[in-house]
N, C-alpha and C. Protein backbone atom coordinates (compact mmCIF):
# COMPACT_ATOMS: atom_id res chain seq x y z
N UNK A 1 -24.36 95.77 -190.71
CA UNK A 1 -25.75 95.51 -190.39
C UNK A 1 -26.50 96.85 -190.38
N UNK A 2 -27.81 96.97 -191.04
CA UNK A 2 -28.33 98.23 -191.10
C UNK A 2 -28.67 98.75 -189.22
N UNK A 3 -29.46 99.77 -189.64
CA UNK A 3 -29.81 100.51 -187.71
C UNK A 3 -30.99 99.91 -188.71
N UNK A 4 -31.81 99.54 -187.36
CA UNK A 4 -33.59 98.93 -187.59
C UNK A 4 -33.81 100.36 -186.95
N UNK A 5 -35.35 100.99 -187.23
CA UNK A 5 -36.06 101.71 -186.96
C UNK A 5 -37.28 101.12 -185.80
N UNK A 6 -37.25 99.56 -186.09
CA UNK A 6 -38.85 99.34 -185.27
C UNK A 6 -37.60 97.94 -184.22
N UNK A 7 -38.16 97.69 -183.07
CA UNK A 7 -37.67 96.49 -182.10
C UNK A 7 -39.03 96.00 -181.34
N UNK A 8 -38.87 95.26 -180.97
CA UNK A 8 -39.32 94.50 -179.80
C UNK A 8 -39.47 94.72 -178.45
N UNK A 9 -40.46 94.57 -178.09
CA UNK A 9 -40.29 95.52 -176.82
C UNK A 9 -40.33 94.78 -175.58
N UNK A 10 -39.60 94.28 -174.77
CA UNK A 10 -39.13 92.94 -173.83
C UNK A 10 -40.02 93.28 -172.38
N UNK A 11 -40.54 91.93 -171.96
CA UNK A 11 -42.18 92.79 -171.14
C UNK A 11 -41.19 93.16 -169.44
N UNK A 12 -42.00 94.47 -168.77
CA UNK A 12 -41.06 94.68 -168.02
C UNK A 12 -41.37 93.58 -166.67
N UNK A 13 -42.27 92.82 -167.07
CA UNK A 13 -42.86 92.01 -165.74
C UNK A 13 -43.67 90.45 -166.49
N UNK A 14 -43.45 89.82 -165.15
CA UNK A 14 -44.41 88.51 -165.58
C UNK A 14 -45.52 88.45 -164.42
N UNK A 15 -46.30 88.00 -164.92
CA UNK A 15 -47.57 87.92 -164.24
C UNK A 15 -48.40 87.28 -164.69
N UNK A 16 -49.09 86.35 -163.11
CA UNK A 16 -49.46 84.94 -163.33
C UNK A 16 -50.20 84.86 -162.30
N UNK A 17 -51.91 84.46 -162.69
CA UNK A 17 -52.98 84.51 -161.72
C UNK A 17 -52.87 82.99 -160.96
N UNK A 18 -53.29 82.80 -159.84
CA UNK A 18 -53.23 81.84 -159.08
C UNK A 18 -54.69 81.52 -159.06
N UNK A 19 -55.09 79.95 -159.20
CA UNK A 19 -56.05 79.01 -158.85
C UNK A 19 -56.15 78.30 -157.84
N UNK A 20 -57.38 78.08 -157.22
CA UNK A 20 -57.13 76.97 -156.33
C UNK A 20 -57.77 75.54 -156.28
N UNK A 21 -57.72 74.59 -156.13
CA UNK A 21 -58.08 73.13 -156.55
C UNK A 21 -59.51 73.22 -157.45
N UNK A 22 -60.11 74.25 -156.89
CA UNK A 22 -61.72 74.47 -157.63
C UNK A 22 -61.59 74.98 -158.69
N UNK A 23 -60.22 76.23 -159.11
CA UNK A 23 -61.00 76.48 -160.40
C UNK A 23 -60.88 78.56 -160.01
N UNK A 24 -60.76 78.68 -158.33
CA UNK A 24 -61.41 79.65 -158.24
C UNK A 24 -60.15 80.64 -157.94
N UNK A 25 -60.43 81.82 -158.59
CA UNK A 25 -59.00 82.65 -158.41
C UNK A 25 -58.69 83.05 -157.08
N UNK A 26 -57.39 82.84 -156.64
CA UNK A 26 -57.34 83.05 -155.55
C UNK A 26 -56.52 84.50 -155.53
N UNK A 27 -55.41 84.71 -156.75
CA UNK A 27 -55.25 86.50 -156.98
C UNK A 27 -54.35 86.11 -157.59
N UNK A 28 -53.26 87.35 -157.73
CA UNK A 28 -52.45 87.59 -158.49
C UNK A 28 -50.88 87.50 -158.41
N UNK A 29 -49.82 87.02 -158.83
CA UNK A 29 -48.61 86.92 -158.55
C UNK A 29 -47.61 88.13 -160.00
N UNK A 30 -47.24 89.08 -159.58
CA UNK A 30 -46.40 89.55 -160.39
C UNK A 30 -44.75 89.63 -160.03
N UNK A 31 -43.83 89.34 -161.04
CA UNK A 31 -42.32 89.46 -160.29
C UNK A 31 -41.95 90.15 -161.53
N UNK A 32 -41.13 90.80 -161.03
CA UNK A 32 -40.18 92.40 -162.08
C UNK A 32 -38.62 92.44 -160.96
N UNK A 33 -38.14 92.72 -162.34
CA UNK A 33 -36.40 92.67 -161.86
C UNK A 33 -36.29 92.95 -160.20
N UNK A 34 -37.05 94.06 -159.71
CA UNK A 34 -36.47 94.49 -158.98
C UNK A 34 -37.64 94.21 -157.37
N UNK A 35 -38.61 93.73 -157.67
CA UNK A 35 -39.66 93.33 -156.73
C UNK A 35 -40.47 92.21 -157.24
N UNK A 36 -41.12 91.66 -156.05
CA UNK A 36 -42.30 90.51 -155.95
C UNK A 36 -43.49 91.17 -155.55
N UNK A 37 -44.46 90.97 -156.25
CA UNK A 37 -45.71 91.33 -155.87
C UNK A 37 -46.76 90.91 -155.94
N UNK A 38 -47.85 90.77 -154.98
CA UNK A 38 -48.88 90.00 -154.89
C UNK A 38 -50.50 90.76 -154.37
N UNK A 39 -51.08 90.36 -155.56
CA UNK A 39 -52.41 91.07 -155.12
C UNK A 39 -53.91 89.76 -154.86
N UNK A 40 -54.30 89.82 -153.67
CA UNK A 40 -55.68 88.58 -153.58
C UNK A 40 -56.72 89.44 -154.52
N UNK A 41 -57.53 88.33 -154.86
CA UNK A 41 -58.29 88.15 -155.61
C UNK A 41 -59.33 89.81 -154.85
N UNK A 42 -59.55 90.15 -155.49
CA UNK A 42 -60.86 91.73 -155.28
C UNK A 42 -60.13 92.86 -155.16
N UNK A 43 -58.68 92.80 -154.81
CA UNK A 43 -57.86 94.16 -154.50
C UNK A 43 -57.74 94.65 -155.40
N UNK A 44 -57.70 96.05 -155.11
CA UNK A 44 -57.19 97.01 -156.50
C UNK A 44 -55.75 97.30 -156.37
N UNK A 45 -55.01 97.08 -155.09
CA UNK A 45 -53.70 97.56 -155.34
C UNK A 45 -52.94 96.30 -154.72
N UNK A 46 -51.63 95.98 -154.97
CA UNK A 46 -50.66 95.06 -154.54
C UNK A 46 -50.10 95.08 -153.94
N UNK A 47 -49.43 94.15 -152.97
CA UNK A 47 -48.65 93.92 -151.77
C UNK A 47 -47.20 93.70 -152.49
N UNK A 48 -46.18 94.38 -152.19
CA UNK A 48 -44.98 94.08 -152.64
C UNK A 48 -43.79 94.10 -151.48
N UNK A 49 -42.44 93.67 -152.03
CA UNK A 49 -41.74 93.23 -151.72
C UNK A 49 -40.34 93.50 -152.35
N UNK A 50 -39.28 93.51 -152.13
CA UNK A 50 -38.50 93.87 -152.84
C UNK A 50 -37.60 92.33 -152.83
N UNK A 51 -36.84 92.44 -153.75
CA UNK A 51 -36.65 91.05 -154.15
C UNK A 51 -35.26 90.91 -152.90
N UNK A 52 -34.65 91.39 -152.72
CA UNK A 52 -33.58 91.32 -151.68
C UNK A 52 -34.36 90.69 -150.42
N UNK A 53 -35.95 91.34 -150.05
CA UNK A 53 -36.47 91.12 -148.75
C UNK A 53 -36.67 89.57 -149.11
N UNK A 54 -37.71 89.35 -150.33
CA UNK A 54 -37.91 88.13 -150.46
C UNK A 54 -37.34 87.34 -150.56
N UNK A 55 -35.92 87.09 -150.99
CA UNK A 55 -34.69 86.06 -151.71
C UNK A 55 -34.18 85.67 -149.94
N UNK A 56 -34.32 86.84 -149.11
CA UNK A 56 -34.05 87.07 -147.25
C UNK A 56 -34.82 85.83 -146.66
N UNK A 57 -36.47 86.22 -147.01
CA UNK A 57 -36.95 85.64 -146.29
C UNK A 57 -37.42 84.03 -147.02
N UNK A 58 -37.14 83.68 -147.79
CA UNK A 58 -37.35 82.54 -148.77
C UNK A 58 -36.52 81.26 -148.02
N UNK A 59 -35.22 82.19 -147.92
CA UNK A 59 -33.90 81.51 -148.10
C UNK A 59 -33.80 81.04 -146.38
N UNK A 60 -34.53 81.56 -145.54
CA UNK A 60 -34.70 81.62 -143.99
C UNK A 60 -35.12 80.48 -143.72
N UNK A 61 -34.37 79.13 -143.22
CA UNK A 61 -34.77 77.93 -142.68
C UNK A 61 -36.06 78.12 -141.91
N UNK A 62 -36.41 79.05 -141.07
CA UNK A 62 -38.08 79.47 -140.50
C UNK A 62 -39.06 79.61 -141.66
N UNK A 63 -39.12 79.83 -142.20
CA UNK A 63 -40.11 79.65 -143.40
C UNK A 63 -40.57 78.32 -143.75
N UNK A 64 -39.61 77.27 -143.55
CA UNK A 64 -39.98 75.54 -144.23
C UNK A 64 -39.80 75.84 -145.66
N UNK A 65 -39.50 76.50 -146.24
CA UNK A 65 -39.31 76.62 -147.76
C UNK A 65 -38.58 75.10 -147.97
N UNK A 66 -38.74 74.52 -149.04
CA UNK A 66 -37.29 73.56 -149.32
C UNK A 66 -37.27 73.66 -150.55
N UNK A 67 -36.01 73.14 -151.29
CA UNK A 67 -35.38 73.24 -152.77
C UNK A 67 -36.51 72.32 -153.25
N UNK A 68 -36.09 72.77 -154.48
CA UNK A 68 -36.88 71.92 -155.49
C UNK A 68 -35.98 71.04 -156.09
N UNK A 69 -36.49 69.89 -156.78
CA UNK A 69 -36.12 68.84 -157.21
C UNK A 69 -34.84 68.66 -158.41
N UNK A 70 -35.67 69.97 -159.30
CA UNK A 70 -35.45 69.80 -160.78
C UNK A 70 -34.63 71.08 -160.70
């Protein structure tokens, strides 16, 4: 197989704005390998989390979290 010169470049994050029943942004949700992060709607900088804290506190019967279905 030859060496390619050009690749693909795999995104280092996903990120996904949040709505609320109206329509109206309520902010921002980003997750990357290694943290969760969340910015409300007008901020310039983000609230994060590291994914160990979050997977901690998710997984914490005090939260009310429950599984999903599917």
């Amino acid at each position: 197989m030859p060496k390619y010169n050009n690749r693909f470049q795999s995104p280092t994050y996903l990120e996904e704005t949040i709505q609320d029943e109206n329509g109206t942004t309520v902010g921002s949700i980003r997750i990357k390998p290694s943290s969760v992060l969340w910015r409300p709607t007008n901020a310039q900088k983000f609230y994060a989390v590291s994914l160990d804290e979050f997977s901690t506190w998710i997984t914490d019967p005090a939260t009310g979290a429950k599984r999903t279905t599917s």
